[in-house]
PDB file of N, CA and C in Angstrom:
ATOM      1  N   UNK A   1     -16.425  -4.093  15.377  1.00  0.00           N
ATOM      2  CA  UNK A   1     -16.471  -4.002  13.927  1.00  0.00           C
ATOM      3  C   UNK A   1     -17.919  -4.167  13.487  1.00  0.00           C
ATOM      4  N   UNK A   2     -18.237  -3.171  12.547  1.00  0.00           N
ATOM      5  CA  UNK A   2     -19.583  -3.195  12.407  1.00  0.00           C
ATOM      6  C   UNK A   2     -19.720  -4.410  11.257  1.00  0.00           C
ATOM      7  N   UNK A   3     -21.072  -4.671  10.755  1.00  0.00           N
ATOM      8  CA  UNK A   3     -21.009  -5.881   9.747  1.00  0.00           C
ATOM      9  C   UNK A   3     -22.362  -4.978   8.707  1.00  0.00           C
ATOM     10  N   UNK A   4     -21.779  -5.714   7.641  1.00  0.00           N
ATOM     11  CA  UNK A   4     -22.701  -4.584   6.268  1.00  0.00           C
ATOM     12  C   UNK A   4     -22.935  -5.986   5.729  1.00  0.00           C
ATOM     13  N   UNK A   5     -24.415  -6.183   5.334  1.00  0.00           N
ATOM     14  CA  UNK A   5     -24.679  -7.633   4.496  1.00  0.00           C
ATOM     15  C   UNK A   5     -24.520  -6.994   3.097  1.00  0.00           C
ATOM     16  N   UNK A   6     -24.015  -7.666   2.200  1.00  0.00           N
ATOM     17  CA  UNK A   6     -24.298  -7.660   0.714  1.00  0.00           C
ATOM     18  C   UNK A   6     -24.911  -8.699  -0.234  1.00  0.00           C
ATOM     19  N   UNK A   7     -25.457  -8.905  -0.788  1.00  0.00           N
ATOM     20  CA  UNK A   7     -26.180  -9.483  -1.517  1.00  0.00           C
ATOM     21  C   UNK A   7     -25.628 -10.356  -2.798  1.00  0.00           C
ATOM     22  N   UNK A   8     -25.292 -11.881  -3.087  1.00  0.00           N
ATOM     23  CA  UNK A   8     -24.602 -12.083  -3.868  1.00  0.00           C
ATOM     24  C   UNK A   8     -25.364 -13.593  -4.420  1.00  0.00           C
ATOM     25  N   UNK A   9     -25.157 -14.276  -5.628  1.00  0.00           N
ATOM     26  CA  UNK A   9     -25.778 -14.987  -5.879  1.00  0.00           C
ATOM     27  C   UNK A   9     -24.926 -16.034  -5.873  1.00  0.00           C
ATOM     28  N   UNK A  10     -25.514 -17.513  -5.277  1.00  0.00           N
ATOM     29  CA  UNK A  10     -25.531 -18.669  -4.704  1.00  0.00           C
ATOM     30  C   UNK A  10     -24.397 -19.229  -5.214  1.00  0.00           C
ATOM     31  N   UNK A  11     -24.227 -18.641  -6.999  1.00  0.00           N
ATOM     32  CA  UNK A  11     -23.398 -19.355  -8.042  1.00  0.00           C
ATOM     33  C   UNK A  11     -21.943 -18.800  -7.493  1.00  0.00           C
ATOM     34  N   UNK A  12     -21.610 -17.214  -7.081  1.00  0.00           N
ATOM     35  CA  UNK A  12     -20.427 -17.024  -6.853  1.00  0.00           C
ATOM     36  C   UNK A  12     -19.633 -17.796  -5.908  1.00  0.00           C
ATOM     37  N   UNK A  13     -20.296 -18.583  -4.865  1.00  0.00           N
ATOM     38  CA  UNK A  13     -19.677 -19.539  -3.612  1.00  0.00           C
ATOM     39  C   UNK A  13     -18.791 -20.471  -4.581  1.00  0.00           C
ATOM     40  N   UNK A  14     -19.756 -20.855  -5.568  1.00  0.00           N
ATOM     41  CA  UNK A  14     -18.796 -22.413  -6.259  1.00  0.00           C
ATOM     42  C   UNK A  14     -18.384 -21.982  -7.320  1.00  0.00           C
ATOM     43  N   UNK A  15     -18.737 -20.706  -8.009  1.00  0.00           N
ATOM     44  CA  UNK A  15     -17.657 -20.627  -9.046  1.00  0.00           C
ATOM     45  C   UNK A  15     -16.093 -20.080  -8.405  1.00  0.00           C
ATOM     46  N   UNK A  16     -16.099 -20.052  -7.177  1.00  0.00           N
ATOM     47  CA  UNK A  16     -14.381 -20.020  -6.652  1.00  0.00           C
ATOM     48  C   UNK A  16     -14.136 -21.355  -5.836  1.00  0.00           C
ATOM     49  N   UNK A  17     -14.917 -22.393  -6.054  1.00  0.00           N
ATOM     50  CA  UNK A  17     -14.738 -23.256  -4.799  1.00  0.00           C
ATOM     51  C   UNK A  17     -14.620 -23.179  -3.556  1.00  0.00           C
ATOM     52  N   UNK A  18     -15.440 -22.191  -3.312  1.00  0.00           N
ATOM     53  CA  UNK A  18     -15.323 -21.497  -1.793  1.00  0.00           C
ATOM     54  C   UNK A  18     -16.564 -21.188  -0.762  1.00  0.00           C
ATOM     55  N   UNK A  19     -16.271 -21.933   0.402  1.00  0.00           N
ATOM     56  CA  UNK A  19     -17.306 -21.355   0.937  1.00  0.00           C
ATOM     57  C   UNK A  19     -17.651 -20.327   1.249  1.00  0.00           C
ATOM     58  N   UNK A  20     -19.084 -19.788   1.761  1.00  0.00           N
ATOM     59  CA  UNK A  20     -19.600 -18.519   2.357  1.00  0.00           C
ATOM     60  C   UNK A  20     -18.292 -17.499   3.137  1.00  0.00           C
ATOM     61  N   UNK A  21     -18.159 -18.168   3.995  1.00  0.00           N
ATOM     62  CA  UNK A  21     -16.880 -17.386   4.842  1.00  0.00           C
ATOM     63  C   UNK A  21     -15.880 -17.469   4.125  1.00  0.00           C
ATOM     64  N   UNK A  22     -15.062 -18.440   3.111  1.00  0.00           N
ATOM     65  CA  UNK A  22     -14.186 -18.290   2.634  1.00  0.00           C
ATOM     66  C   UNK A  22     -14.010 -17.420   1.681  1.00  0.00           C
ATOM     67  N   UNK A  23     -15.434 -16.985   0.786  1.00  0.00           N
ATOM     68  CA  UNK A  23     -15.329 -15.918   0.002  1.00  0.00           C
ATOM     69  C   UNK A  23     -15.447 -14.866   0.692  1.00  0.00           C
ATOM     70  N   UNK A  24     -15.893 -14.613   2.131  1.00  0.00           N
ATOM     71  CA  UNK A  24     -16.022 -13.019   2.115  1.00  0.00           C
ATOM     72  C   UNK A  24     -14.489 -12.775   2.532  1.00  0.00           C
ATOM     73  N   UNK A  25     -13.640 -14.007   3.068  1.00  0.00           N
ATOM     74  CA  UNK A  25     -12.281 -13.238   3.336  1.00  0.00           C
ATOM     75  C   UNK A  25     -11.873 -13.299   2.082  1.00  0.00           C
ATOM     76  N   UNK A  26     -11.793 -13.942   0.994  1.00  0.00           N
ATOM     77  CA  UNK A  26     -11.197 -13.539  -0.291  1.00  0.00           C
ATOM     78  C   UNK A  26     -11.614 -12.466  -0.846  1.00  0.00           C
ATOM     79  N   UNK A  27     -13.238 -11.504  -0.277  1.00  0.00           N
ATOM     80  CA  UNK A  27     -13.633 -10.609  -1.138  1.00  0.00           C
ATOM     81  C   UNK A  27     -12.623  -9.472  -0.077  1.00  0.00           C
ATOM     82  N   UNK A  28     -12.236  -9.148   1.159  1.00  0.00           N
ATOM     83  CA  UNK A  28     -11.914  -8.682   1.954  1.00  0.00           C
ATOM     84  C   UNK A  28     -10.300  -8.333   1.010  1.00  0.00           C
ATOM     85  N   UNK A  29      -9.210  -9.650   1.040  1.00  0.00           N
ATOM     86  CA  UNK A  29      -8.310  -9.346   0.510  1.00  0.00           C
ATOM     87  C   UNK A  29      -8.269  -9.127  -0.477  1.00  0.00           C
ATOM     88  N   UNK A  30      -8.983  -9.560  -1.697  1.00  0.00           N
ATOM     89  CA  UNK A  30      -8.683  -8.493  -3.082  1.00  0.00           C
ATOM     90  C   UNK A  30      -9.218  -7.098  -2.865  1.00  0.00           C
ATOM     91  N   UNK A  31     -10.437  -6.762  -1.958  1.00  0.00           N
ATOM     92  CA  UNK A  31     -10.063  -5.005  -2.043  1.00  0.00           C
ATOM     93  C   UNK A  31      -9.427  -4.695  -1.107  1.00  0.00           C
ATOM     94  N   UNK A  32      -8.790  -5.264  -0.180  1.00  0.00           N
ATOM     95  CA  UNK A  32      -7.881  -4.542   0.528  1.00  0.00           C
ATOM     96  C   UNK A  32      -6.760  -4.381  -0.367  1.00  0.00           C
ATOM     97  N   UNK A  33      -6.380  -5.153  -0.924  1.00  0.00           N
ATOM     98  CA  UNK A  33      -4.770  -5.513  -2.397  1.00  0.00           C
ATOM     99  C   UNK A  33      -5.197  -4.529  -3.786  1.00  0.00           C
ATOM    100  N   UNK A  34      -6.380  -3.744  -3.675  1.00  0.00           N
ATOM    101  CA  UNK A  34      -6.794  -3.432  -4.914  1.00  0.00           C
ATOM    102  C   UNK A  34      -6.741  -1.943  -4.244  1.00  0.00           C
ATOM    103  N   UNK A  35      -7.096  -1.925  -3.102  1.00  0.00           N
ATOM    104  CA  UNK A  35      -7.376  -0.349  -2.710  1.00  0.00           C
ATOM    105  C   UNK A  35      -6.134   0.122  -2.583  1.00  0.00           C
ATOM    106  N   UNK A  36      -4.973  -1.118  -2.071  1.00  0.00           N
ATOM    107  CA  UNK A  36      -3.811  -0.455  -1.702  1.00  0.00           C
ATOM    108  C   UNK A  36      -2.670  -0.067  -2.911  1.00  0.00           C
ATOM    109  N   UNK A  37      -3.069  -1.120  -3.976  1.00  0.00           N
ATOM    110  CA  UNK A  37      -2.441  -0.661  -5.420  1.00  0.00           C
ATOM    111  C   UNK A  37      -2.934   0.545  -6.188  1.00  0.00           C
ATOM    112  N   UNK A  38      -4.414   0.998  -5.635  1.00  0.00           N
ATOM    113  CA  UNK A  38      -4.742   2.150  -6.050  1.00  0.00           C
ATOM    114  C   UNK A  38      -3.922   3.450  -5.910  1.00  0.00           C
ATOM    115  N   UNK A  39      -3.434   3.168  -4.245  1.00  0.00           N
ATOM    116  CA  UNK A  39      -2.999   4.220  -3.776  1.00  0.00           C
ATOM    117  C   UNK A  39      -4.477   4.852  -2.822  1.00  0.00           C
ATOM    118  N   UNK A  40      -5.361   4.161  -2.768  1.00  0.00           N
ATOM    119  CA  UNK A  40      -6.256   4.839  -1.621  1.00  0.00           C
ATOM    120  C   UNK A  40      -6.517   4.612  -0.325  1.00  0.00           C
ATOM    121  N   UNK A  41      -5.102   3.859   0.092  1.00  0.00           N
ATOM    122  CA  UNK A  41      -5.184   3.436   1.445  1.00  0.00           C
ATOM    123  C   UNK A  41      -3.765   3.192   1.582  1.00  0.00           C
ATOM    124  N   UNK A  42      -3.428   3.364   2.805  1.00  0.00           N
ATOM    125  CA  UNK A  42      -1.934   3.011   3.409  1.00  0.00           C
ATOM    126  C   UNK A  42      -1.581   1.230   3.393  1.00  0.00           C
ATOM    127  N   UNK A  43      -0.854   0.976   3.513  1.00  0.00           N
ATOM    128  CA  UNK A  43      -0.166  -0.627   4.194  1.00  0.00           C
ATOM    129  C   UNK A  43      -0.799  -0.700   4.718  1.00  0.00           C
ATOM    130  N   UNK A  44      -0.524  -0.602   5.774  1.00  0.00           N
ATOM    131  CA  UNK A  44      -0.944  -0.332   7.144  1.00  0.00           C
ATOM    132  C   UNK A  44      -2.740  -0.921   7.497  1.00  0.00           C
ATOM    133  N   UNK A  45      -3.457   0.385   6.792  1.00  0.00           N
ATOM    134  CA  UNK A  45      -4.735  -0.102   6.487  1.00  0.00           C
ATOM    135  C   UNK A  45      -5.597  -0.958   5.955  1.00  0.00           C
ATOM    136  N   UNK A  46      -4.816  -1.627   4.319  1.00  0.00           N
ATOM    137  CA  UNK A  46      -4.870  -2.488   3.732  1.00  0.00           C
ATOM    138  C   UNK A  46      -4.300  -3.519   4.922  1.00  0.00           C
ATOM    139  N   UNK A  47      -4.156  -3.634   5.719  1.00  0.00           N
ATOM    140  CA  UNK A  47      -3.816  -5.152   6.132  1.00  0.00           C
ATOM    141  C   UNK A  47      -4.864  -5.179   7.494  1.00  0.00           C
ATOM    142  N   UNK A  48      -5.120  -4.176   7.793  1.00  0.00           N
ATOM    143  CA  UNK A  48      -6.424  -3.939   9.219  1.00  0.00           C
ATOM    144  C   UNK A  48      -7.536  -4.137   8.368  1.00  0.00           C
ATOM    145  N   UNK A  49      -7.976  -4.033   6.840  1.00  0.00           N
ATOM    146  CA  UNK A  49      -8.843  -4.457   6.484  1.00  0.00           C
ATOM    147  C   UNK A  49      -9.313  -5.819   5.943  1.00  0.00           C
ATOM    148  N   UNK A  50      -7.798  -6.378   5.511  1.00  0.00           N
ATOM    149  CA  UNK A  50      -7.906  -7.930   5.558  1.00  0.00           C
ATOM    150  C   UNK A  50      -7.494  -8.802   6.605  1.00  0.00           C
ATOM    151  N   UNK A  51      -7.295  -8.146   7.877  1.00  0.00           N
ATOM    152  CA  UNK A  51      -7.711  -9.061   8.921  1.00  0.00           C
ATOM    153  C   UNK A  51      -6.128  -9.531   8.856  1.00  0.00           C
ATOM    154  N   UNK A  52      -4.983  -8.805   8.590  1.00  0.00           N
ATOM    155  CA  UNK A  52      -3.919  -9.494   8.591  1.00  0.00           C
ATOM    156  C   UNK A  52      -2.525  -8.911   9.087  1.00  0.00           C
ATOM    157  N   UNK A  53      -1.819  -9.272   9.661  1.00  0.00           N
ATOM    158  CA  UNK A  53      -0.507  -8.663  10.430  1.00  0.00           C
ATOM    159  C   UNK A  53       0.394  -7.893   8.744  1.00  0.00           C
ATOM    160  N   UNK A  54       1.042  -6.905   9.295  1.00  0.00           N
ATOM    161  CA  UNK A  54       1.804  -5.902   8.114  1.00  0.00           C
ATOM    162  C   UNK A  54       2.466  -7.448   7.149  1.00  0.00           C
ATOM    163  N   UNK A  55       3.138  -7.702   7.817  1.00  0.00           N
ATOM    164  CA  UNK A  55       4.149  -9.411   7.181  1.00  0.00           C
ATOM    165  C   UNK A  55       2.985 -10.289   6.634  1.00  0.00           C
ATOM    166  N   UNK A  56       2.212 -10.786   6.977  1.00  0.00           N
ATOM    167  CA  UNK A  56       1.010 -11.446   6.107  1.00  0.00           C
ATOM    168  C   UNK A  56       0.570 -10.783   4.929  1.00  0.00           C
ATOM    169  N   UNK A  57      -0.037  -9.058   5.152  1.00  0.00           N
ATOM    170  CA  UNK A  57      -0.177  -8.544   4.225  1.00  0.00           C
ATOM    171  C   UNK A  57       0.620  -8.742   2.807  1.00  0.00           C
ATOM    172  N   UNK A  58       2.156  -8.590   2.945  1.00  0.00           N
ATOM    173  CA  UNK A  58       2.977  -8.303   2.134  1.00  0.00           C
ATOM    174  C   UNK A  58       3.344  -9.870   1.847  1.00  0.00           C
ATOM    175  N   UNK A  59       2.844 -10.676   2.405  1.00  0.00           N
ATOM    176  CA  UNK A  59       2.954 -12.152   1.533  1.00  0.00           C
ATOM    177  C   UNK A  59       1.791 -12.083   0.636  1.00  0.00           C
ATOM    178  N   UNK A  60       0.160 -11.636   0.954  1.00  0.00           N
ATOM    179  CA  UNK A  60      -0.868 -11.639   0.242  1.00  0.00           C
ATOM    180  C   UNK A  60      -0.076 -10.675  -0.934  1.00  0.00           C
ATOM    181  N   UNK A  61       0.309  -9.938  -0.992  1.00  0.00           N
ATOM    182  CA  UNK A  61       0.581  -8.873  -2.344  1.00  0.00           C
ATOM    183  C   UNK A  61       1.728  -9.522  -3.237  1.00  0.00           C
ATOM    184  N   UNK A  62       2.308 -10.384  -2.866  1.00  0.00           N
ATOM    185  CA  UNK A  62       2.981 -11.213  -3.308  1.00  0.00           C
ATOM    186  C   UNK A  62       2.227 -12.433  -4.373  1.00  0.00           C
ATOM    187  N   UNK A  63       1.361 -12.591  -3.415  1.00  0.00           N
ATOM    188  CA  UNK A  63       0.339 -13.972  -4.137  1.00  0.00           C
ATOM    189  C   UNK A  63      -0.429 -13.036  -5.145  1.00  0.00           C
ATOM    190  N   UNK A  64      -0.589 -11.574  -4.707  1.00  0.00           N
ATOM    191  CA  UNK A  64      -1.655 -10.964  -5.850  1.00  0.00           C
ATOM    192  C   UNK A  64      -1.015 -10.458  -7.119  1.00  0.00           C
ATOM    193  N   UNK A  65       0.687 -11.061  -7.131  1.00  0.00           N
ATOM    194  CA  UNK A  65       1.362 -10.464  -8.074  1.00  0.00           C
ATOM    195  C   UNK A  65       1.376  -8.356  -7.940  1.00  0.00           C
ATOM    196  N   UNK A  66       1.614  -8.061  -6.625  1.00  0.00           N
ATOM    197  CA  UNK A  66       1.024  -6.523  -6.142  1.00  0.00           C
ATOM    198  C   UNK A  66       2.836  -6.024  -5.688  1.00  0.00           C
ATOM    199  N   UNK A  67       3.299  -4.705  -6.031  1.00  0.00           N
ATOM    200  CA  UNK A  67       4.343  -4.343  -5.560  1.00  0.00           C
ATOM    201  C   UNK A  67       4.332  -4.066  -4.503  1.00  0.00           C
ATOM    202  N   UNK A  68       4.867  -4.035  -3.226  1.00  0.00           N
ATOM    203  CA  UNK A  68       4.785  -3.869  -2.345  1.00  0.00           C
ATOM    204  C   UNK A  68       5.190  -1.988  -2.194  1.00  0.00           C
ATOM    205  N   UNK A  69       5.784  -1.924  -3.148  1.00  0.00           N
ATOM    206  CA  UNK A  69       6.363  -0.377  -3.028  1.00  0.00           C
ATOM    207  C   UNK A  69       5.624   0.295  -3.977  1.00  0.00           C
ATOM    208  N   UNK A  70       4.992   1.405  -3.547  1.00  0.00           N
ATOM    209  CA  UNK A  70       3.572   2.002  -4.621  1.00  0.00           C
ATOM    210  C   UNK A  70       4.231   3.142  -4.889  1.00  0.00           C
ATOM    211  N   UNK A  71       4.465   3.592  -5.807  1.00  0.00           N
ATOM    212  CA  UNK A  71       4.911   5.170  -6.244  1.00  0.00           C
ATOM    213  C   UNK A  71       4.265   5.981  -7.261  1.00  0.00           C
ATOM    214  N   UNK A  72       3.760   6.997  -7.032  1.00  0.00           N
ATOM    215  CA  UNK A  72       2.464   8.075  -8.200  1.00  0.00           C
ATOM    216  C   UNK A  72       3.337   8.592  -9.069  1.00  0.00           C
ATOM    217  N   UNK A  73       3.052   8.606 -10.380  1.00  0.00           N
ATOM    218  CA  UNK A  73       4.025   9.250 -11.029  1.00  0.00           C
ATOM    219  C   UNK A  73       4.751  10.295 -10.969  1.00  0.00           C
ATOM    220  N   UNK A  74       4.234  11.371  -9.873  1.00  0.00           N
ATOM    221  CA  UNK A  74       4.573  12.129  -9.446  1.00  0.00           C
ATOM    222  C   UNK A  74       6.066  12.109  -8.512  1.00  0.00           C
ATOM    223  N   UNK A  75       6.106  11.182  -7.615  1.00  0.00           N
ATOM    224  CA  UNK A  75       6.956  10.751  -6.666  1.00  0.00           C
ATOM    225  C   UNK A  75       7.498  10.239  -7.382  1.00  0.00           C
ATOM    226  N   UNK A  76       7.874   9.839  -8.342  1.00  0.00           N
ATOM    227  CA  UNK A  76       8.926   8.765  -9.322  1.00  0.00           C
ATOM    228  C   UNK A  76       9.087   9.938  -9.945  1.00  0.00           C
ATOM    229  N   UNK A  77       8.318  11.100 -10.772  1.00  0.00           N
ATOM    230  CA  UNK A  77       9.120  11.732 -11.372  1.00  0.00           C
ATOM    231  C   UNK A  77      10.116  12.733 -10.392  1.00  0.00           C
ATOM    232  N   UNK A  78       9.957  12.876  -9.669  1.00  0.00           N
ATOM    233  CA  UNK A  78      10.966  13.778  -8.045  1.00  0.00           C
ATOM    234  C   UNK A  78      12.084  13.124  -7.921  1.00  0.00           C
ATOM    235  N   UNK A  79      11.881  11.454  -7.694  1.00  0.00           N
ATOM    236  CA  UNK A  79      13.015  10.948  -7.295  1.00  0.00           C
ATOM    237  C   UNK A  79      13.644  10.651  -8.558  1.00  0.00           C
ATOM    238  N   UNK A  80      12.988  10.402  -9.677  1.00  0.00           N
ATOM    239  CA  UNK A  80      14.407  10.723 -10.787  1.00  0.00           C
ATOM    240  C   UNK A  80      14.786  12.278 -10.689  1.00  0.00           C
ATOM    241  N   UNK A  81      14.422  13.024 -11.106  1.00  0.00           N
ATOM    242  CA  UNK A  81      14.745  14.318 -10.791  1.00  0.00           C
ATOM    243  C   UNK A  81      15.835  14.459  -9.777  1.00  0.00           C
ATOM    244  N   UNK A  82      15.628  14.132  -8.886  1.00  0.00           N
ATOM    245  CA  UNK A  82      16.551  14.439  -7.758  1.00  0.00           C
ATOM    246  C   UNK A  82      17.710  14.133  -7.890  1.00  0.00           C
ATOM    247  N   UNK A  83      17.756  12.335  -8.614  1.00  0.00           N
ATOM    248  CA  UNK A  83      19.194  11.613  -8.716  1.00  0.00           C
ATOM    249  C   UNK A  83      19.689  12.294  -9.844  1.00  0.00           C
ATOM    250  N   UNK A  84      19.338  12.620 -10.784  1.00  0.00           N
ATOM    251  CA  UNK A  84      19.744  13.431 -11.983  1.00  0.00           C
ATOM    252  C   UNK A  84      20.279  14.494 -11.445  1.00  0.00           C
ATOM    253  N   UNK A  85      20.163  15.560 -10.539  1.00  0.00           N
ATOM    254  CA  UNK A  85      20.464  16.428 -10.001  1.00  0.00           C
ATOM    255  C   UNK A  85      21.672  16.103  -9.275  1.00  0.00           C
ATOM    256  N   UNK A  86      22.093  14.815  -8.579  1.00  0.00           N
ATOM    257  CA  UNK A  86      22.522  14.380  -7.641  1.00  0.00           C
ATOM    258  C   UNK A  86      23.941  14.031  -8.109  1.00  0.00           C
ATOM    259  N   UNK A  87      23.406  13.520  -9.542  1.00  0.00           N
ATOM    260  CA  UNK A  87      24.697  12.915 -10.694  1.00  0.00           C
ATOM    261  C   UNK A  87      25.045  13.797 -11.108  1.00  0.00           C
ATOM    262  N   UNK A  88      25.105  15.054 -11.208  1.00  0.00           N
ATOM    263  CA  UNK A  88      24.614  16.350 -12.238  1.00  0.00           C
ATOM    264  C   UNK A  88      26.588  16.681 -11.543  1.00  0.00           C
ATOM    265  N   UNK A  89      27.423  16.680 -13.314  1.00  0.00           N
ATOM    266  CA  UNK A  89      28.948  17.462 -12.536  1.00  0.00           C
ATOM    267  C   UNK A  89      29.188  18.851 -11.866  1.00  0.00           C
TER     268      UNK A  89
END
């Protein structure tokens, strides 16, 4: 795994009460939980990027208040569509 430094000021450590390492895994899981509510990354990926088994993941999305089930309006408008069709006499 490669490592990318970023640059952050001294104040962000204690305005979360957190240390150095503890914030970069908190910066890790909110964009892994943010990319995956986007829709720009799989499960799957979102949890290889926070360093966490699929089942951990989906407890973190839990704590992030995050659905675990992502649907584009597109795919929600299909699957109503479909059941409407489905109900249809």
């Amino acid at each position: 795994m490669k490592t990318y430094p970023i640059e952050l000021p001294e104040s962000a450590f204690s305005a979360l009460r957190k240390s150095p390492d503890e914030f970069v895994q908190e910066m890790k899981y909110a964009a892994s939980v943010k990319w995956y509510e986007a829709g720009m990354i799989s499960q799957d990926k979102a949890a290889e990027i926070a360093g966490l088994s699929r089942y951990e993941f989906l407890k973190l999305l839990a704590r992030y208040k995050v659905s675990a089930i992502q649907y584009t309006a597109d795919v929600l408008e299909e699957e109503l569509h479909n059941a409407r069709e489905e109900n249809r006499p």
